[in-house]
C-alpha atoms as a PDB file:
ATOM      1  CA  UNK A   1      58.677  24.260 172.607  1.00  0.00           C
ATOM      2  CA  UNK A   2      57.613  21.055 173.580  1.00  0.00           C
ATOM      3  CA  UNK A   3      54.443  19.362 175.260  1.00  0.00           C
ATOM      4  CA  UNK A   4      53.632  17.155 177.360  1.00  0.00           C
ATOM      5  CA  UNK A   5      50.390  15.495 179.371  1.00  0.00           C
ATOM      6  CA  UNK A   6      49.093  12.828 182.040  1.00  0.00           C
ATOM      7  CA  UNK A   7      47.613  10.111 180.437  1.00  0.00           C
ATOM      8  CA  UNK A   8      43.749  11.360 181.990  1.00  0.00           C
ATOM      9  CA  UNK A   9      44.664  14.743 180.325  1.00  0.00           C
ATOM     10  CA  UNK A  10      43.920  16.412 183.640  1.00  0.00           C
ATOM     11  CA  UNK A  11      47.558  17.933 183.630  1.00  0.00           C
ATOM     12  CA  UNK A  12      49.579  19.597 180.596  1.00  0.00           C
ATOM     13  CA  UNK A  13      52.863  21.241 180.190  1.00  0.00           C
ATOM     14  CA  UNK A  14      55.267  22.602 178.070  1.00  0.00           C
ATOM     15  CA  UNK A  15      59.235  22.603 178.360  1.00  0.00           C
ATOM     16  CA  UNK A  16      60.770  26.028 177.481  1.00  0.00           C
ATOM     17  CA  UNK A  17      63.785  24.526 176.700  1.00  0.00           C
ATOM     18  CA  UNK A  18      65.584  21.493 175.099  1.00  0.00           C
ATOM     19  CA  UNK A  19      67.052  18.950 177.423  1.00  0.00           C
ATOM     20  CA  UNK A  20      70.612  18.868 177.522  1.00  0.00           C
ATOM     21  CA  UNK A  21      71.086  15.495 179.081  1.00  0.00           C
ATOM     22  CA  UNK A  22      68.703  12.358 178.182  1.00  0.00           C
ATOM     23  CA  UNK A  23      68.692   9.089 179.856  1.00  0.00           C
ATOM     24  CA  UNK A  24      67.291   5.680 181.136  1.00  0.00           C
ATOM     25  CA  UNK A  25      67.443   5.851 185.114  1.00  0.00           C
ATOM     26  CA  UNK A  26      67.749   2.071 187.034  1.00  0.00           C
ATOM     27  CA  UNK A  27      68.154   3.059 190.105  1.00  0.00           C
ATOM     28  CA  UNK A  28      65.349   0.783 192.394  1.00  0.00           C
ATOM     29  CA  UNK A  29      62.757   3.887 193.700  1.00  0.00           C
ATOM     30  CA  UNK A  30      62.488   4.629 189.852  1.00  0.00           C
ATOM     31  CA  UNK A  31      61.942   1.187 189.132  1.00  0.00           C
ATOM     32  CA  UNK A  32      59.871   0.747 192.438  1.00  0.00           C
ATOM     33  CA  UNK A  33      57.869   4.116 191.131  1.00  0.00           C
ATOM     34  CA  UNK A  34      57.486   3.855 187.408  1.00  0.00           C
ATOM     35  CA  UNK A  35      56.192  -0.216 187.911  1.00  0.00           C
ATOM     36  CA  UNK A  36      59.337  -0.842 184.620  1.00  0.00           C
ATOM     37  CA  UNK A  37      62.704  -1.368 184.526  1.00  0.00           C
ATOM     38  CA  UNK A  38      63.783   1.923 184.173  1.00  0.00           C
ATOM     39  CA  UNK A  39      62.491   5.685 184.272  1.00  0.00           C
ATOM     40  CA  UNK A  40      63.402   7.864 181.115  1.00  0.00           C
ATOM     41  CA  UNK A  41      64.998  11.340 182.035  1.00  0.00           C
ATOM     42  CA  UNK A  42      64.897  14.036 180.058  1.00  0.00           C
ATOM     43  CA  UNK A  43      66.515  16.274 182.556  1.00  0.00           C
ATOM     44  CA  UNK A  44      65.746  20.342 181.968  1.00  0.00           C
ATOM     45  CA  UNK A  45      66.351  23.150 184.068  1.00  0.00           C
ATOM     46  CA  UNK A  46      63.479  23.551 186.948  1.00  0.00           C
ATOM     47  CA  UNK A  47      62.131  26.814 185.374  1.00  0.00           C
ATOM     48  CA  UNK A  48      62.114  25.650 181.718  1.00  0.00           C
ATOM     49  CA  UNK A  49      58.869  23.226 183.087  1.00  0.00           C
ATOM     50  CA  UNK A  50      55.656  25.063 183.247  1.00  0.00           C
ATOM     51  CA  UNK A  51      52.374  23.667 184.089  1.00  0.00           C
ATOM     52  CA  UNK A  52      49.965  24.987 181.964  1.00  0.00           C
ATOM     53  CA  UNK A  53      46.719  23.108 183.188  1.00  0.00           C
ATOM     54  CA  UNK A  54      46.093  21.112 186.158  1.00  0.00           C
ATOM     55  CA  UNK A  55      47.713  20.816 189.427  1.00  0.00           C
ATOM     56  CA  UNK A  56      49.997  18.098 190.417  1.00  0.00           C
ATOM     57  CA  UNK A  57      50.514  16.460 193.733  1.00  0.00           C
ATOM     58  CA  UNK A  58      53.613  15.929 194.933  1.00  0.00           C
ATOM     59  CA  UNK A  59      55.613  13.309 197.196  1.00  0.00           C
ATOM     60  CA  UNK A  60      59.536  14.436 198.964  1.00  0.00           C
ATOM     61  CA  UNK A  61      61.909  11.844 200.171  1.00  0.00           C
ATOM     62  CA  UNK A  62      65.690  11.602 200.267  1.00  0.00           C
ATOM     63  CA  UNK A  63      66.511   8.739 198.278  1.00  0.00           C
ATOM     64  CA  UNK A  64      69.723   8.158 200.660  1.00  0.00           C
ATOM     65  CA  UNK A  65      72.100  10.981 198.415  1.00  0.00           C
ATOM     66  CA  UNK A  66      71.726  13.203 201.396  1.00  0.00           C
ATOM     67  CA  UNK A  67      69.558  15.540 198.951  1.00  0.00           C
ATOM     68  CA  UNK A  68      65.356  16.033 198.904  1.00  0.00           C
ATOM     69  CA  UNK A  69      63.903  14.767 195.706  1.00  0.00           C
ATOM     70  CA  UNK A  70      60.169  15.129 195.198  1.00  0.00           C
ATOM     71  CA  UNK A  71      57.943  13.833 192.782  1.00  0.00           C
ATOM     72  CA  UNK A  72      55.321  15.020 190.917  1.00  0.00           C
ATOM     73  CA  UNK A  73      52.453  13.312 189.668  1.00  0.00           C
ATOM     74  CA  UNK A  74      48.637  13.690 188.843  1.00  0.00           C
ATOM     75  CA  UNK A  75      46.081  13.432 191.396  1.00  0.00           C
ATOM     76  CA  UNK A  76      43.757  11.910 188.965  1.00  0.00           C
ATOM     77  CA  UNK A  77      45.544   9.216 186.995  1.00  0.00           C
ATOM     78  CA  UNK A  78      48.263   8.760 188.839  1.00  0.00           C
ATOM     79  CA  UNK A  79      51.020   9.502 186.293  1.00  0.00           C
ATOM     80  CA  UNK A  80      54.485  10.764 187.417  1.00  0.00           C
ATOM     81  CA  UNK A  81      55.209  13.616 185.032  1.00  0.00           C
ATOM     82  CA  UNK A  82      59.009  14.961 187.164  1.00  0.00           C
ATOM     83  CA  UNK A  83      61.046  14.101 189.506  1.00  0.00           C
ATOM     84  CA  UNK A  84      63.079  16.915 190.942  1.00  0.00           C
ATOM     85  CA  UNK A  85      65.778  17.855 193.322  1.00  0.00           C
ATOM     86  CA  UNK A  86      65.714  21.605 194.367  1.00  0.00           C
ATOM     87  CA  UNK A  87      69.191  21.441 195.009  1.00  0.00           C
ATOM     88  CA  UNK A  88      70.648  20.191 191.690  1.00  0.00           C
ATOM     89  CA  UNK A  89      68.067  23.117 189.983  1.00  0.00           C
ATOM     90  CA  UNK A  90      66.970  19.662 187.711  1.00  0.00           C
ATOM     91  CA  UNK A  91      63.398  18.428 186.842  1.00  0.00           C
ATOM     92  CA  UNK A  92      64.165  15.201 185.406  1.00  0.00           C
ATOM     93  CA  UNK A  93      60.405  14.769 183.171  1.00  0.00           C
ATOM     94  CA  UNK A  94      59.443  11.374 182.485  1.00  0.00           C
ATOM     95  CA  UNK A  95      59.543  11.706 178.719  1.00  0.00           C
ATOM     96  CA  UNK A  96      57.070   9.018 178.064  1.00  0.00           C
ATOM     97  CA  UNK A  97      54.817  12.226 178.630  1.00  0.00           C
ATOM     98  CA  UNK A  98      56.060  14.096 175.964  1.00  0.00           C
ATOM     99  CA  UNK A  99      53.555  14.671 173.158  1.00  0.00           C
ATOM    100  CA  UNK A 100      56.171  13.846 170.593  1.00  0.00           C
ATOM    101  CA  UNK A 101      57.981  11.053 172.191  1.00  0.00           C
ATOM    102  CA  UNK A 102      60.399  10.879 169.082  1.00  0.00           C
ATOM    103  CA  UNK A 103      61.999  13.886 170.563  1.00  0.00           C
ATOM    104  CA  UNK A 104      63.690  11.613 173.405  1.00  0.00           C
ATOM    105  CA  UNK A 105      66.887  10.113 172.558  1.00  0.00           C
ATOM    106  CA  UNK A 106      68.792   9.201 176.165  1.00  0.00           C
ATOM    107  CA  UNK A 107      72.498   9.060 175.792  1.00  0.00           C
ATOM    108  CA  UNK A 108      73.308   8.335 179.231  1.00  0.00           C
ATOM    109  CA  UNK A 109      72.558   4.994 182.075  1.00  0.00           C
ATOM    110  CA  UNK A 110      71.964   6.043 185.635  1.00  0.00           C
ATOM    111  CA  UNK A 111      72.284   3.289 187.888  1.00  0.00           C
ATOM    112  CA  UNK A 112      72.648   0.752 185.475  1.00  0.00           C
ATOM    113  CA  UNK A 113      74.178  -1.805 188.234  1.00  0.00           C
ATOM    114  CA  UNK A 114      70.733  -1.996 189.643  1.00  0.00           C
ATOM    115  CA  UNK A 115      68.931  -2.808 186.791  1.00  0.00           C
ATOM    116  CA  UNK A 116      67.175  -5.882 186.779  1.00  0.00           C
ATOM    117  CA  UNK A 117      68.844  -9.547 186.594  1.00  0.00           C
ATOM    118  CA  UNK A 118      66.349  -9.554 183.130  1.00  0.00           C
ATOM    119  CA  UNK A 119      66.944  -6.199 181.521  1.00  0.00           C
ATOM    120  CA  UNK A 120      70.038  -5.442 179.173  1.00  0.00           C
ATOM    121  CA  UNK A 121      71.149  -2.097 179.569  1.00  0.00           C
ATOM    122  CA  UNK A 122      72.278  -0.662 176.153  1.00  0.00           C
ATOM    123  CA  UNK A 123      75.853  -0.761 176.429  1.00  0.00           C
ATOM    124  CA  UNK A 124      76.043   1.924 173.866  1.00  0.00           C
ATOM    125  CA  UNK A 125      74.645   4.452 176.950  1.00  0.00           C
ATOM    126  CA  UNK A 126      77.148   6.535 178.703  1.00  0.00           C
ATOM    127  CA  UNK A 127      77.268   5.585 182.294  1.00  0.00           C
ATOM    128  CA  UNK A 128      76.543   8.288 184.516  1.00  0.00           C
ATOM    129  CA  UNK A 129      79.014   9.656 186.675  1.00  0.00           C
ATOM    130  CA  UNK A 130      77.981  12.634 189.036  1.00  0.00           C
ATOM    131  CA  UNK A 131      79.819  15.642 189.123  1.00  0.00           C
END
């Protein structure tokens, strides 16, 4: 089981599972969000996140897929810990949250077209294509 916190330590969770798919997201409300290049997904199933102190605030928006995506942060510090979309059953955690961080390895590139004019995407990450 894995770990993970805000960085005030107001909010902690674990992850009842192991992600199945890891990744670097571009697309511009991560960017816009995160204040980086990028937003690192390690994408679980919704109930394999539980919050086990804290509460988190949350913010839901359709990002223009047609689908709600909300986004959950701490009320404190400000730190995103998830983005999630109810109807995909993902929570995509922002695995710079993790306790161990060495346990993120992303394999796949969302949006990598919108990445910034001064970021190289690693062309050794899988492109995304949804299903």
């Amino acid at each position: 089981m894995m770990t993970g916190t805000c960085f005030c330590k107001a909010v902690r969770y674990e992850l009842l599972a192991e992600s199945q798919m890891q990744g670097l997201c571009y697309c511009t409300d991560c960017q816009v969000l995160g204040g980086s290049s990028h937003w690192t997904s390690y994408a679980i199933a919704i109930p394999d996140f539980r919050l086990t102190e804290g509460e988190l605030a949350s913010y839901t928006y359709d990002p223009g897929s047609g689908r709600q995506v909300t986004r959950y942060f701490c009320g404190g510090c400000g730190t995103q810990i998830k983005a999630q979309s109810d109807e995909l059953g993902v929570a995509s955690v922002n695995a710079m949250t993790l306790d161990d961080q060495d346990q993120f390895s992303p394999q796949i590139v969302y949006f990598g077209g919108s990445a910034p004019r001064w970021c190289d995407v690693d062309p050794r990450l899988i492109p995304f294509e949804e299903p």
